[in-house]
N, C-alpha and C. Protein backbone atom coordinates (compact mmCIF):
# COMPACT_ATOMS: atom_id res chain seq x y z
N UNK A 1 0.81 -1.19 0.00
CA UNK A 1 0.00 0.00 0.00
C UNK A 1 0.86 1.27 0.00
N UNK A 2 2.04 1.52 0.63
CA UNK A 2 2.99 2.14 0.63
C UNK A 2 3.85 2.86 -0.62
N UNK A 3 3.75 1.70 -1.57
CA UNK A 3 4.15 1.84 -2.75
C UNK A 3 3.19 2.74 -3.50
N UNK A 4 2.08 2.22 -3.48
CA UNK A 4 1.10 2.85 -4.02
C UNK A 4 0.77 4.18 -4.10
N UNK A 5 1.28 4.76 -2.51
CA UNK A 5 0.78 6.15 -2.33
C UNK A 5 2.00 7.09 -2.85
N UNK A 6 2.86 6.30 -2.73
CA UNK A 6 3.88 7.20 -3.83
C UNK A 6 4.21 7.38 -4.77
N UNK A 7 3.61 6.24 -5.23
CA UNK A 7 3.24 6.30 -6.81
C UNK A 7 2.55 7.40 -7.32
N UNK A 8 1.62 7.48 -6.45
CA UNK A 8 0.31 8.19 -6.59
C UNK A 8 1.01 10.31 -6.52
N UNK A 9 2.09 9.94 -5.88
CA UNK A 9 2.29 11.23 -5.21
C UNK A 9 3.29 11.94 -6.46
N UNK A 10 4.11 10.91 -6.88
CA UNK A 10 4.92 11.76 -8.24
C UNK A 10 4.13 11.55 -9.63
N UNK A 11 2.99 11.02 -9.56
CA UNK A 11 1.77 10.98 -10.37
C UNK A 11 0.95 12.53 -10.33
N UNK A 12 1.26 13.39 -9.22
CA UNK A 12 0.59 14.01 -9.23
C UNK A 12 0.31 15.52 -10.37
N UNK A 13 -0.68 15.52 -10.87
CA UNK A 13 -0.65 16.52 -12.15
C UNK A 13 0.33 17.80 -11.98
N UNK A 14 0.03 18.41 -10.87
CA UNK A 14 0.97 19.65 -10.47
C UNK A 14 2.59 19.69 -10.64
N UNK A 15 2.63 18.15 -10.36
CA UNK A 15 4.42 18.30 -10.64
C UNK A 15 4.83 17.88 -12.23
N UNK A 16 3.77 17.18 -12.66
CA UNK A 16 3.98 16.34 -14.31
C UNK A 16 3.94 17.69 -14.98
N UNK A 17 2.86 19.07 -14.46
CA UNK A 17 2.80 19.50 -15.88
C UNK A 17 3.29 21.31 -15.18
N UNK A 18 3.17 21.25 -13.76
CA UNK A 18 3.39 22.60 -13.01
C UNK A 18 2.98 23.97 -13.27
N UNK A 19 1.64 23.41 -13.27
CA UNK A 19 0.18 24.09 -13.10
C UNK A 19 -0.43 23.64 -12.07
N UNK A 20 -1.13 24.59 -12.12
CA UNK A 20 -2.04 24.34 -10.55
C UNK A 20 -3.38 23.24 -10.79
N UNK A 21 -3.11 22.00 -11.45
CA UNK A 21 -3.94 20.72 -11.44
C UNK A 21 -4.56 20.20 -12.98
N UNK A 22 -5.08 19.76 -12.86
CA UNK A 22 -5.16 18.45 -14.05
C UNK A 22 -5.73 19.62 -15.10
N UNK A 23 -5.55 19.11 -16.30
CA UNK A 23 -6.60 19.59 -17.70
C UNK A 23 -6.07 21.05 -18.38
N UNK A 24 -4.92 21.10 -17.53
CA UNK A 24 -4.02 22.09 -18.23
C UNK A 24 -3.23 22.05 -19.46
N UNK A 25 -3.46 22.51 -20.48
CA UNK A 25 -2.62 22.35 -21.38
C UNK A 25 -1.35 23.59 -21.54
N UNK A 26 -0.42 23.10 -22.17
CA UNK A 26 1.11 23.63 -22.23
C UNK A 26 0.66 24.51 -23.59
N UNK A 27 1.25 26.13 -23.37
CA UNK A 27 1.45 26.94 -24.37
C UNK A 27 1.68 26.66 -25.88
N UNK A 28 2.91 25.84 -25.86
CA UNK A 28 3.45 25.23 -27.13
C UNK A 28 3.80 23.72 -26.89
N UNK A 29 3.73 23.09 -28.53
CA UNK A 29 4.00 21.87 -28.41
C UNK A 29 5.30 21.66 -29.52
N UNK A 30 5.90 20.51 -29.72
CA UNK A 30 7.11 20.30 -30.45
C UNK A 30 6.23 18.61 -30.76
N UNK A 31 6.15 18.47 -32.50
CA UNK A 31 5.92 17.41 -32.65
C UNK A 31 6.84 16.88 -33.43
N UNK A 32 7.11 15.43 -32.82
CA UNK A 32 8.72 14.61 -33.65
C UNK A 32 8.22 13.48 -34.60
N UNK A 33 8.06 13.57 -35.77
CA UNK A 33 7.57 12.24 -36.52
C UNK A 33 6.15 13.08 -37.14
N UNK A 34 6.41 14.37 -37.02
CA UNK A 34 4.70 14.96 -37.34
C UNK A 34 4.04 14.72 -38.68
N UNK A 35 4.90 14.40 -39.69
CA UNK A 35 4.68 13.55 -40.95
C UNK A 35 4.38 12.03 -41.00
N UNK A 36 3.89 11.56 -39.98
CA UNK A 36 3.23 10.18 -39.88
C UNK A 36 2.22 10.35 -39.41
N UNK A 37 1.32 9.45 -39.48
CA UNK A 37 -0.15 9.31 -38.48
C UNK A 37 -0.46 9.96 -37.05
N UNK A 38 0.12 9.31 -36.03
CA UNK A 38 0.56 10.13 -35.05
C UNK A 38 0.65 11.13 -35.01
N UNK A 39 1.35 11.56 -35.72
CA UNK A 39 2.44 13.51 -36.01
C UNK A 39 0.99 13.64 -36.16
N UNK A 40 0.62 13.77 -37.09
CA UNK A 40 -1.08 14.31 -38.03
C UNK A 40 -1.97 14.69 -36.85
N UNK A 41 -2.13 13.32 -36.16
CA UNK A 41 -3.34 13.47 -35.47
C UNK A 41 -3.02 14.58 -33.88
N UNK A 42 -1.55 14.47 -33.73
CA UNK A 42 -0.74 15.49 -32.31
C UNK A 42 -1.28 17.05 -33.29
N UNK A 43 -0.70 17.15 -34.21
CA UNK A 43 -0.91 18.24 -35.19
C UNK A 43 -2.44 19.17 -35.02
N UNK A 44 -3.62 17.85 -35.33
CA UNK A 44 -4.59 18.24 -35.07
C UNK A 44 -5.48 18.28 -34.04
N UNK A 45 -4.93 18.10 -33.16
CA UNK A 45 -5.20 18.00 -31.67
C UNK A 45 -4.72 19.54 -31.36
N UNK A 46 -3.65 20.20 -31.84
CA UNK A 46 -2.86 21.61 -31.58
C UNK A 46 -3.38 22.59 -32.06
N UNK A 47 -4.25 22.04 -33.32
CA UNK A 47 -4.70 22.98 -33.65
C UNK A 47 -5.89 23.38 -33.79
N UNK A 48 -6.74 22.17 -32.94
CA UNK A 48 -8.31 21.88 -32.67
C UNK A 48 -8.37 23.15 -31.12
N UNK A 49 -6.56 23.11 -30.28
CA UNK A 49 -6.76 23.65 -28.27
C UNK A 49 -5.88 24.84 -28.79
N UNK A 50 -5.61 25.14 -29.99
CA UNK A 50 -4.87 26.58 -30.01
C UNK A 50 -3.30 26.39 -29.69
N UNK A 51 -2.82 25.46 -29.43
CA UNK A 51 -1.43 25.17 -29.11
C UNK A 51 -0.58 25.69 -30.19
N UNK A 52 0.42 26.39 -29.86
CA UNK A 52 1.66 27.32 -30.65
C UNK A 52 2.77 25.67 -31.11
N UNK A 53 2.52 25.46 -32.04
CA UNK A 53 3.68 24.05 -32.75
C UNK A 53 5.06 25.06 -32.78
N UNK A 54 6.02 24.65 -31.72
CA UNK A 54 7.35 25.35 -32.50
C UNK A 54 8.37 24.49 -32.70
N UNK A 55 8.08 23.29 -32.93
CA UNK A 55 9.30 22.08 -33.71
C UNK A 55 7.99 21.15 -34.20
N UNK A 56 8.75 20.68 -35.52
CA UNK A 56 8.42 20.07 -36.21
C UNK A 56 9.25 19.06 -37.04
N UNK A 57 9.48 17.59 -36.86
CA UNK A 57 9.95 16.73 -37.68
C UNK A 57 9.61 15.74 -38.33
N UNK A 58 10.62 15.09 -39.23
CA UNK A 58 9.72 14.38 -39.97
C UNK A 58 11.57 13.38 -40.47
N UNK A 59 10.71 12.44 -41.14
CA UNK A 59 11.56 11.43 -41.56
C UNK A 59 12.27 11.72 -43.09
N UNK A 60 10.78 11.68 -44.10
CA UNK A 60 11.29 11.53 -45.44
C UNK A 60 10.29 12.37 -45.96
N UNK A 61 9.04 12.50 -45.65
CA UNK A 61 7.80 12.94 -46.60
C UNK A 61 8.14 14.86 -46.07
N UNK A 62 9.57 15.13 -46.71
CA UNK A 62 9.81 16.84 -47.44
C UNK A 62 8.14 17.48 -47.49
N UNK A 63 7.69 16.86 -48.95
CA UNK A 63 6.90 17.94 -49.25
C UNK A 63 5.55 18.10 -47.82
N UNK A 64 5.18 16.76 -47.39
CA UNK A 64 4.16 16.99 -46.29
C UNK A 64 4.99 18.11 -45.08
N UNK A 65 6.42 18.12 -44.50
CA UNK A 65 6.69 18.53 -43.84
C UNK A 65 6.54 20.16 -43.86
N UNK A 66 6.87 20.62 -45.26
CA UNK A 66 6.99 21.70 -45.86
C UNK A 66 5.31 22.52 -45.73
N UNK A 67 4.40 21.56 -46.34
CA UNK A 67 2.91 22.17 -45.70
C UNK A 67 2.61 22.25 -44.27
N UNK A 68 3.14 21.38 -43.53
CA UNK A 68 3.13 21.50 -42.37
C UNK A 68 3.34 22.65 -41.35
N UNK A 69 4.75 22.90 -41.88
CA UNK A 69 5.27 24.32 -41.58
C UNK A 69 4.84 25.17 -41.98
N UNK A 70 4.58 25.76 -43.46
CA UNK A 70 3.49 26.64 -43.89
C UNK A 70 2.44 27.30 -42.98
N UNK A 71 1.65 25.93 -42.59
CA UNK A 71 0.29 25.84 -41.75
C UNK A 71 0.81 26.48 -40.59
N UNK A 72 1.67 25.92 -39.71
CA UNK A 72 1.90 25.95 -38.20
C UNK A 72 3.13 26.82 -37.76
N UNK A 73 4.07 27.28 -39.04
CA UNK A 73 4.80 28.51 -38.52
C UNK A 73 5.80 28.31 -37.17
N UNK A 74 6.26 26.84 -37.26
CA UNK A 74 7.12 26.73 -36.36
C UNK A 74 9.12 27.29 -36.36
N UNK A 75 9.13 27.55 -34.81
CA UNK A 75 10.44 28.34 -34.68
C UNK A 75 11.47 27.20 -35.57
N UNK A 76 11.18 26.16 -35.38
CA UNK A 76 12.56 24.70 -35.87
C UNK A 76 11.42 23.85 -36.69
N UNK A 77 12.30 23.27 -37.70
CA UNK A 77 12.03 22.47 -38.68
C UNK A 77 13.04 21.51 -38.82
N UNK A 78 12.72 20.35 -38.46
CA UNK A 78 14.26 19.28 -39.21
C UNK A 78 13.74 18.19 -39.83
N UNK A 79 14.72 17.82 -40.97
CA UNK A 79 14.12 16.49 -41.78
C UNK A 79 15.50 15.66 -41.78
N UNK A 80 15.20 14.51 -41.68
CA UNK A 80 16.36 13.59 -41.90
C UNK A 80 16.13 12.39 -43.24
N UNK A 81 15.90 13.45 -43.59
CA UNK A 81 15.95 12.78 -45.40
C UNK A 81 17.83 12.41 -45.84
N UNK A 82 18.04 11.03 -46.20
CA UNK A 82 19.23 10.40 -46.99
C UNK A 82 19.83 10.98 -48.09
């Protein structure tokens, strides 16, 4: 039971996100892989709560990354295209 409550205690929202309690969202977000499924759907999640995107990466798909940025006007952009 011991375990539990301390679990519970660095679980707690205030220290994960350091706001004053749950359902807070963070100013800006940085999405890594934002040219995959995932990326897409973090993307539109940011831009459904107003979230400021200021990194953005991607693997290979250039031209999606390139609209991406367009759209979302982020401070960093990196691609690790071969």
């Amino acid at each position: 039971m011991e375990k539990n409550r301390e679990w519970k205690k660095k679980q707690n929202p205030e220290t994960l996100t350091g706001t004053q309690g749950a359902g807070h969202l963070p100013a800006s977000v940085a999405v890594l892989g934002s040219t995959g499924s995932v990326g897409r759907q973090a993307l539109e999640v940011a831009s459904c709560h107003g979230l400021r995107v200021d990194l953005l990466s991607g693997q290979r798909s250039v031209a999606v990354l390139e609209e991406q940025a367009r759209q979302f006007l982020p401070r960093y952009c990196a691609v690790a295209d071969e």
